[in-house]
Protein backbone atom coordinates (compact mmCIF):
# COMPACT_ATOMS: atom_id res chain seq x y z
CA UNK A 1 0.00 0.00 0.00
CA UNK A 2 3.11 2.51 1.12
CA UNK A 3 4.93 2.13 -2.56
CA UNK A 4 0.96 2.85 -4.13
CA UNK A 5 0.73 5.81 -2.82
CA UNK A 6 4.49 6.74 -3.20
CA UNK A 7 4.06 5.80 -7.04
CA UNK A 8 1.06 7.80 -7.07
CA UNK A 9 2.60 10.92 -5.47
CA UNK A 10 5.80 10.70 -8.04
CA UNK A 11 3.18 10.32 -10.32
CA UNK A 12 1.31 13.97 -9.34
CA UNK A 13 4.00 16.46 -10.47
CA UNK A 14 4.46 14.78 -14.12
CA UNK A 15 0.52 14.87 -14.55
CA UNK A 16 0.72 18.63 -13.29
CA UNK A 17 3.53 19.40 -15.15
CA UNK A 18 1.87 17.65 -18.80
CA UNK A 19 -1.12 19.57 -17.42
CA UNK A 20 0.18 23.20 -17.34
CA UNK A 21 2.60 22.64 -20.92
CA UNK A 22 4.00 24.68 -21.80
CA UNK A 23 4.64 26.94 -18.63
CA UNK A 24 7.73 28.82 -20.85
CA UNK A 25 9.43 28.91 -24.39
CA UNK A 26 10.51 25.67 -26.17
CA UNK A 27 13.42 24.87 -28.12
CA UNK A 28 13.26 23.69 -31.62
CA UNK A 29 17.19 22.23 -32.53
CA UNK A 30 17.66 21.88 -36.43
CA UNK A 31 20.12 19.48 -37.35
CA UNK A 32 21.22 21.50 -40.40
CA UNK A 33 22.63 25.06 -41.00
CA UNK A 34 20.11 28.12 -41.85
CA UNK A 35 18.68 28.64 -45.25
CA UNK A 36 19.23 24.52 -45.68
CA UNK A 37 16.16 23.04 -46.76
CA UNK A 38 15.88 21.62 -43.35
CA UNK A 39 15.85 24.90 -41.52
CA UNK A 40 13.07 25.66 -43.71
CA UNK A 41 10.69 22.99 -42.70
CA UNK A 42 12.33 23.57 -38.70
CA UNK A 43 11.12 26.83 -38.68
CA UNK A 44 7.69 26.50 -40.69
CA UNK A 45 6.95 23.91 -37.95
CA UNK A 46 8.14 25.62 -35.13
CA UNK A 47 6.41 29.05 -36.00
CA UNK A 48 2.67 26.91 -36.35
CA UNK A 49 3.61 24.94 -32.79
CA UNK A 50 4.34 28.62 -31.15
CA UNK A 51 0.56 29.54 -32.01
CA UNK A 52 -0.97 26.06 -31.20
CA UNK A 53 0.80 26.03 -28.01
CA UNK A 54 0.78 29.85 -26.57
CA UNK A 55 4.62 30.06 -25.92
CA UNK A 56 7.98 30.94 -27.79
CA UNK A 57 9.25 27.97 -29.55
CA UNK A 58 13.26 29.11 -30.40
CA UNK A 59 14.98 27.30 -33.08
CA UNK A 60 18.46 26.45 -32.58
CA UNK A 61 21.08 25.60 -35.24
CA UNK A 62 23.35 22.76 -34.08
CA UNK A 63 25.21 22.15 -37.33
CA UNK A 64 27.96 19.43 -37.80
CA UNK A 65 29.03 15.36 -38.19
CA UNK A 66 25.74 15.26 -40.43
CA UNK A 67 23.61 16.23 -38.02
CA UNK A 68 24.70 14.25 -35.20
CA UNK A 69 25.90 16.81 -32.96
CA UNK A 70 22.28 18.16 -32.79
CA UNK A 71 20.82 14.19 -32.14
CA UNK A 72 23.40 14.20 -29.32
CA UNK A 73 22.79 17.28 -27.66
CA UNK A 74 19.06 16.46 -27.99
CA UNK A 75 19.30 13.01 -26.62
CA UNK A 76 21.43 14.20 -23.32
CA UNK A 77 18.43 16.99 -22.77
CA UNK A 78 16.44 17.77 -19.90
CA UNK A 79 13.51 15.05 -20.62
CA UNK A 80 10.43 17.89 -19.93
CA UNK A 81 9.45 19.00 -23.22
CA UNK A 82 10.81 21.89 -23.39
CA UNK A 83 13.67 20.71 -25.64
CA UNK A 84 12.64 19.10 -29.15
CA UNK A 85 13.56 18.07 -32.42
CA UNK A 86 12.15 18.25 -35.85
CA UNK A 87 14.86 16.26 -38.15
CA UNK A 88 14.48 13.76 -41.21
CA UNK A 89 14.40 10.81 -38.40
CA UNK A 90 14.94 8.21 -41.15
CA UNK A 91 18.92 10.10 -41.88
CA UNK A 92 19.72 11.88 -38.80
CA UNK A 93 18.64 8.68 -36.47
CA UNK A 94 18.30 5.30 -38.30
CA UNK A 95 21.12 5.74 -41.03
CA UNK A 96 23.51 6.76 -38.24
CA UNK A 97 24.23 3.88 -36.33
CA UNK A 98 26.06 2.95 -40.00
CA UNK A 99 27.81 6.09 -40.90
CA UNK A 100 29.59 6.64 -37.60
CA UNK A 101 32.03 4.36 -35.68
CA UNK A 102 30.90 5.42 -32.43
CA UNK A 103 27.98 7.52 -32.06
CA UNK A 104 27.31 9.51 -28.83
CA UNK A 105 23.83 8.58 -28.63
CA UNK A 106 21.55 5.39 -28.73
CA UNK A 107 18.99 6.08 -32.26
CA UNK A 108 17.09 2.93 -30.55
CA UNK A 109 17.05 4.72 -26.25
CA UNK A 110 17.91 8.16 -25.86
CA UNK A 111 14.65 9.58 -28.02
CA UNK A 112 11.10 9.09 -27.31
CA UNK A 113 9.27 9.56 -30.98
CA UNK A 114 6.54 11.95 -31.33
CA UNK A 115 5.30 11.57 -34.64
CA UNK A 116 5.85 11.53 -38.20
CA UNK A 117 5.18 14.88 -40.60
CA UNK A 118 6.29 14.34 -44.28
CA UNK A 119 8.06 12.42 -46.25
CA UNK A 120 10.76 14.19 -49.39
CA UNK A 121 13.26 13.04 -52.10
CA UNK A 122 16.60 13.85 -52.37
CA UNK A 123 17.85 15.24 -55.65
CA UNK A 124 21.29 15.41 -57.93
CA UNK A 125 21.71 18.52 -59.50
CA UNK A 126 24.48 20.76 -61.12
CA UNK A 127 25.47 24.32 -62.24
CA UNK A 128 22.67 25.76 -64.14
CA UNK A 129 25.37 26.36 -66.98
CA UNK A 130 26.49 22.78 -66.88
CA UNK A 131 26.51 20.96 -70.02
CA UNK A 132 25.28 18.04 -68.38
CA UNK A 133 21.47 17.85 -69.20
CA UNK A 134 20.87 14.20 -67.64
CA UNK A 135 22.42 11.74 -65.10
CA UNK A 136 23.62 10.28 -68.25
CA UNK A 137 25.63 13.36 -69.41
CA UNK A 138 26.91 13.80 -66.09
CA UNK A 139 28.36 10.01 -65.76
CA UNK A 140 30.11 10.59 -69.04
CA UNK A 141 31.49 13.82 -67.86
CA UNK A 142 32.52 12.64 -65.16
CA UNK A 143 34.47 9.77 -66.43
CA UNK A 144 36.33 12.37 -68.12
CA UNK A 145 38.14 13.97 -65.19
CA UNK A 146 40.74 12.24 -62.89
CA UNK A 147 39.05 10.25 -59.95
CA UNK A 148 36.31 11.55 -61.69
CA UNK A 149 35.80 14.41 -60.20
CA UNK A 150 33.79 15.25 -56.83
CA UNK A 151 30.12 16.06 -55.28
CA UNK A 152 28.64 17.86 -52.04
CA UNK A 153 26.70 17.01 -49.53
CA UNK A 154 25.80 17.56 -45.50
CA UNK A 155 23.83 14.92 -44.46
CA UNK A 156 23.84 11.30 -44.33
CA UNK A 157 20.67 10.88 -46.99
CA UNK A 158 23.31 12.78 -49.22
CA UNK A 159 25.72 10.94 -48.96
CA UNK A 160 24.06 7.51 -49.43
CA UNK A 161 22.35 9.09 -52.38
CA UNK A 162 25.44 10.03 -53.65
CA UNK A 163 27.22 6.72 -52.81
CA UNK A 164 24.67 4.39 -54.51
CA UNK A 165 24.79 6.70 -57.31
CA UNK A 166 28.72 6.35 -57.78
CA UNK A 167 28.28 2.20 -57.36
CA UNK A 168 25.84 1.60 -59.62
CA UNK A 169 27.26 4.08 -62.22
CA UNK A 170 30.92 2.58 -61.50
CA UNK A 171 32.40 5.77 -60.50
CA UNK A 172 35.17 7.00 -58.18
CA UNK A 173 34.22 10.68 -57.60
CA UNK A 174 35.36 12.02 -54.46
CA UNK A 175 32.39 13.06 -51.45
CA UNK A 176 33.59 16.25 -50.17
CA UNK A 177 31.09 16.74 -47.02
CA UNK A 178 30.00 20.22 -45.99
CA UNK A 179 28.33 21.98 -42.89
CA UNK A 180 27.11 24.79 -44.50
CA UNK A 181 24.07 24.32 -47.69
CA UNK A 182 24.86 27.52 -49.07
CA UNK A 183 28.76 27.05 -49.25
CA UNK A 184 28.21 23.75 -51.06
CA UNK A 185 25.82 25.67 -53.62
CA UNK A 186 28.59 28.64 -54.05
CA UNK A 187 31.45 25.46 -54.75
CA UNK A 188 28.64 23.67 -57.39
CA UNK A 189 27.99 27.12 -59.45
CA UNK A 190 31.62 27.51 -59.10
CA UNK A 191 32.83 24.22 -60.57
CA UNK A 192 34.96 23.58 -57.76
CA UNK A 193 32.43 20.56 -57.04
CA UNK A 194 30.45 18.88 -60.04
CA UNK A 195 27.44 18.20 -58.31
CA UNK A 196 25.54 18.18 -55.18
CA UNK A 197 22.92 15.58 -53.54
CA UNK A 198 20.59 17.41 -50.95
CA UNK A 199 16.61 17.43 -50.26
CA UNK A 200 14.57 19.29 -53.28
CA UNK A 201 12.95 21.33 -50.45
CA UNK A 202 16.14 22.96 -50.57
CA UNK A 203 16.75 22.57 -54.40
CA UNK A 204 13.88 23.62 -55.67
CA UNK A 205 14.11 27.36 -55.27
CA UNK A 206 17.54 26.75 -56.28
CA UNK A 207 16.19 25.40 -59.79
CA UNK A 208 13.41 28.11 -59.82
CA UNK A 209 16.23 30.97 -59.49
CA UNK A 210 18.16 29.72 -61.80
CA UNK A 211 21.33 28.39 -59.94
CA UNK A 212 21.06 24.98 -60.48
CA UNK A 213 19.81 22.06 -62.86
CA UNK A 214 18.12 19.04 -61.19
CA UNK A 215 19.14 16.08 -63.35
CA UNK A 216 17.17 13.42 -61.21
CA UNK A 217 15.54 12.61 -57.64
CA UNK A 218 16.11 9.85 -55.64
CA UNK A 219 12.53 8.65 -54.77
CA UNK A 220 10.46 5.93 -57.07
CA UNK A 221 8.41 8.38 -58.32
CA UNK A 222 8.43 11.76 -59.87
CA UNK A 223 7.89 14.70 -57.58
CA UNK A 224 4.20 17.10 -58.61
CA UNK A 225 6.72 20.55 -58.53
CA UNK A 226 9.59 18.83 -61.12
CA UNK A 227 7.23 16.66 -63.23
CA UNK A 228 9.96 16.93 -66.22
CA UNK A 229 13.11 15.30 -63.68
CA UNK A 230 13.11 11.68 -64.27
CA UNK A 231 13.54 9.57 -61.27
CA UNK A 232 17.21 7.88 -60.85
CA UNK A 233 15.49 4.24 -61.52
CA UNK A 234 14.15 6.21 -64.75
CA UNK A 235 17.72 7.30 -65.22
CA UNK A 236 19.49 4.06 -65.89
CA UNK A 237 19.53 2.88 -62.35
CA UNK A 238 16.76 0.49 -61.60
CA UNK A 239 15.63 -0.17 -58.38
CA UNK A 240 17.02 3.35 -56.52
CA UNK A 241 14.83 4.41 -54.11
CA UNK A 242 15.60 6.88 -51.17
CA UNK A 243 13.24 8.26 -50.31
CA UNK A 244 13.86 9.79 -46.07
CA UNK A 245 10.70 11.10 -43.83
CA UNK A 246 10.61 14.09 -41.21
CA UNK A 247 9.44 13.42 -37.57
CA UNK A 248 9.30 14.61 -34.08
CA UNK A 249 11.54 13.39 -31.32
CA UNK A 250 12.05 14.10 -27.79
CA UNK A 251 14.47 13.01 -24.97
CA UNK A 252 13.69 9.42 -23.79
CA UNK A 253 11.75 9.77 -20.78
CA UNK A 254 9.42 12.63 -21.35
CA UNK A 255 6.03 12.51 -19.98
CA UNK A 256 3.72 10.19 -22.29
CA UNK A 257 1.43 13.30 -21.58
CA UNK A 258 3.48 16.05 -23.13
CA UNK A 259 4.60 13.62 -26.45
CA UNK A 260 0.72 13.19 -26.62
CA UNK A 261 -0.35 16.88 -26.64
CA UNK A 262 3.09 17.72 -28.87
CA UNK A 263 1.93 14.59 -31.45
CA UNK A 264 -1.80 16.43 -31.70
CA UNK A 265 -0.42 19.88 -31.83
CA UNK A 266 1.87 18.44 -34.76
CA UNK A 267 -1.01 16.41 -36.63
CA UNK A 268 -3.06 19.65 -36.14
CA UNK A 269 -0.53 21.60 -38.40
CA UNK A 270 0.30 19.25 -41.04
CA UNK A 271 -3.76 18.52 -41.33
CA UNK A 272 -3.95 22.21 -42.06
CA UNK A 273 -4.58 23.40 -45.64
CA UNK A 274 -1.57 25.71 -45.45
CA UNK A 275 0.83 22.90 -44.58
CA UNK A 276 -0.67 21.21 -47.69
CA UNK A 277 0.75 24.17 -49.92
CA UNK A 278 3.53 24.35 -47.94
CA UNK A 279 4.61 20.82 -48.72
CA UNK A 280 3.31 21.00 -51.61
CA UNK A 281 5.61 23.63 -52.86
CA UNK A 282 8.41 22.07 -51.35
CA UNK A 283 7.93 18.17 -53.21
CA UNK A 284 7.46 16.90 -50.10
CA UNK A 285 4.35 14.78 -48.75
CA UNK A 286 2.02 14.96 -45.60
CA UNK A 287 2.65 11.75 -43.45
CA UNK A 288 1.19 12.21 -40.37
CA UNK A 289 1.40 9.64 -37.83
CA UNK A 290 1.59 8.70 -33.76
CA UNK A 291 4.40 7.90 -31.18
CA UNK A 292 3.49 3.95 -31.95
CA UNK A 293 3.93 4.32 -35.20
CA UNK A 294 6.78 6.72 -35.38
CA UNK A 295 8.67 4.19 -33.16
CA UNK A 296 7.54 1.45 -35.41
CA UNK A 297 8.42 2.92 -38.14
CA UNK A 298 12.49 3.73 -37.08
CA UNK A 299 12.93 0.23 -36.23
CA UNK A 300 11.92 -0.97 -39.51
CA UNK A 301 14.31 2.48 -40.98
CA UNK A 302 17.39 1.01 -38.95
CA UNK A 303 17.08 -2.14 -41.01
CA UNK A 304 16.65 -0.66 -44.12
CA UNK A 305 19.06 1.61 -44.04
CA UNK A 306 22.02 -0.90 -42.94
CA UNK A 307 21.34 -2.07 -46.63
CA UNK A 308 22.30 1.05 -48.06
CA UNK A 309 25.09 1.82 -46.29
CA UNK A 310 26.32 -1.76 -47.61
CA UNK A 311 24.90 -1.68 -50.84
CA UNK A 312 26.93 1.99 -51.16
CA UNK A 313 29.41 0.37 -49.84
CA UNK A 314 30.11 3.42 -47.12
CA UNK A 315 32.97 2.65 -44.35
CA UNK A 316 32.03 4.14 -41.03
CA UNK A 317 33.75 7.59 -40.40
């Protein structure tokens, strides 16, 4: 009877706590530098959560080691609610365990999922002024240069897009990694790189403005906003398919409470009709989901992306 009610009075405070949230401002961390596509959809989020919820909801920038330093300081963070992260789960969590020799957090313990929000392609494109017109151009091109040549990326979906690419096109090019989007744009229109892999949500305006030609995306199917870029399957290179998803995560251990009123509040925007455009404009499709399924749904990521990593043939950094 004594532990009961001791259970039940540690209980109290966390059902207070999930009761009054959010008492004060949130942080948002963004795996990714600002201006990157992912900033983009950190902040769109964050701005919509700040109304739904009543408080400040900061973003934070913790750039570097493909967005690992970000997971990490997120995972060691004061389980309350107060400190959350909107990421594409499927790189920044489930392809890391394989990218990294020793990781400073657990993908599997250290997060409690909230829920899923959208899922995106990745994209190869070039210099608006390159001669390459195709994924076929740009092979040949490269196999042209010594080593033949080199691409940019920041993230681990980047690289693995770039990787499979350079296996199944029996290339050697050279992965120069970067921590900044916009300095790996500047070295593409430059020619100091020949090519970059990152998300279209980031692309896209990039193609729109002129700066850069998108030769292919990485998903199965053509994206509604590029309906002219083949797919890479439709390039030559049957049965690529990368396709990553954006979710919510918190530190493991936060109330069940708070992830519950966070995964509603989160639902609640991406259900809205201005979300849809949002996305919509970006290439990049509503996927709403739970903390079941989210969790679900990494497991089955971890797997899947351990066959990459192979398949690319990508040795642990």
């Amino acid at each position: 009877m004594r532990n009961a009610i001791a259970l039940l009075a540690a209980a109290i405070p966390f059902c207070a706590a999930a009761q009054d949230y959010p008492a004060r401002e949130i942080r948002s961390i963004c795996n990714f530098s600002v201006g990157s596509g992912a900033d983009i959809v950190v902040r769109y989020y964050s701005d919509k959560l700040a109304k739904l919820a009543g408080k400040p909801v900061i973003v934070e920038n913790r750039t570097g080691v493909q967005g690992s330093l970000a997971s990490e300081y997120v995972a060691h963070a004061k389980p309350d609610g107060y400190t959350i992260m909107i990421t594409p789960a499927s790189s920044t969590l489930a392809a890391a365990r394989y990218m990294f020799k020793e990781l400073r957090f657990d993908p599997d313990k250290d997060f409690t999922p909230v829920t899923t929000l959208a899922r995106l392609s990745f994209a190869i494109a070039v210099d608006a002024k390159s001669p390459a017109r195709s994924i076929a151009d740009l092979t040949a091109e490269l196999k042209k240069k010594p080593g033949h040549g080199s691409y940019a990326t920041g993230s681990n979906t980047g690289q693995v897009a770039g990787e499979l690419y350079k296996e199944m096109a029996g290339l050697s090019t050279t992965y120069v990694p970067y921590k900044e989007t916009m300095s790996a744009l500047s070295d593409t229109i430059t020619g100091r790189v020949d090519f970059m892999t990152y998300d279209i949500t980031f692309l896209v305006p990039q193609a729109r403005a002129g700066r850069v030609r998108i030769l292919a995306v990485t998903s199965a199917t053509r994206r509604a906003p590029l309906p002219d870029v083949p797919t890479m399957a439709e390039s030559g290179f049957p049965g690529y398919d990368l396709a990553p998803w954006w979710g919510v995560v918190v530190p493991a251990g936060t109330p069940k409470a708070v992830v519950d009123k966070l995964a509603a509040w989160f639902n609640q925007i991406t259900a809205s009709e201005e979300t849809q455009k949002f996305l919509a404009n970006l290439a990049t499709d509503p996927f709403p989901g739970t903390p079941e399924s989210m969790a679900a749904l990494i497991k089955l990521e971890i797997e899947q992306w351990g066959r990459y990593v192979r398949l690319a043939k990508i040795e642990p950094q």
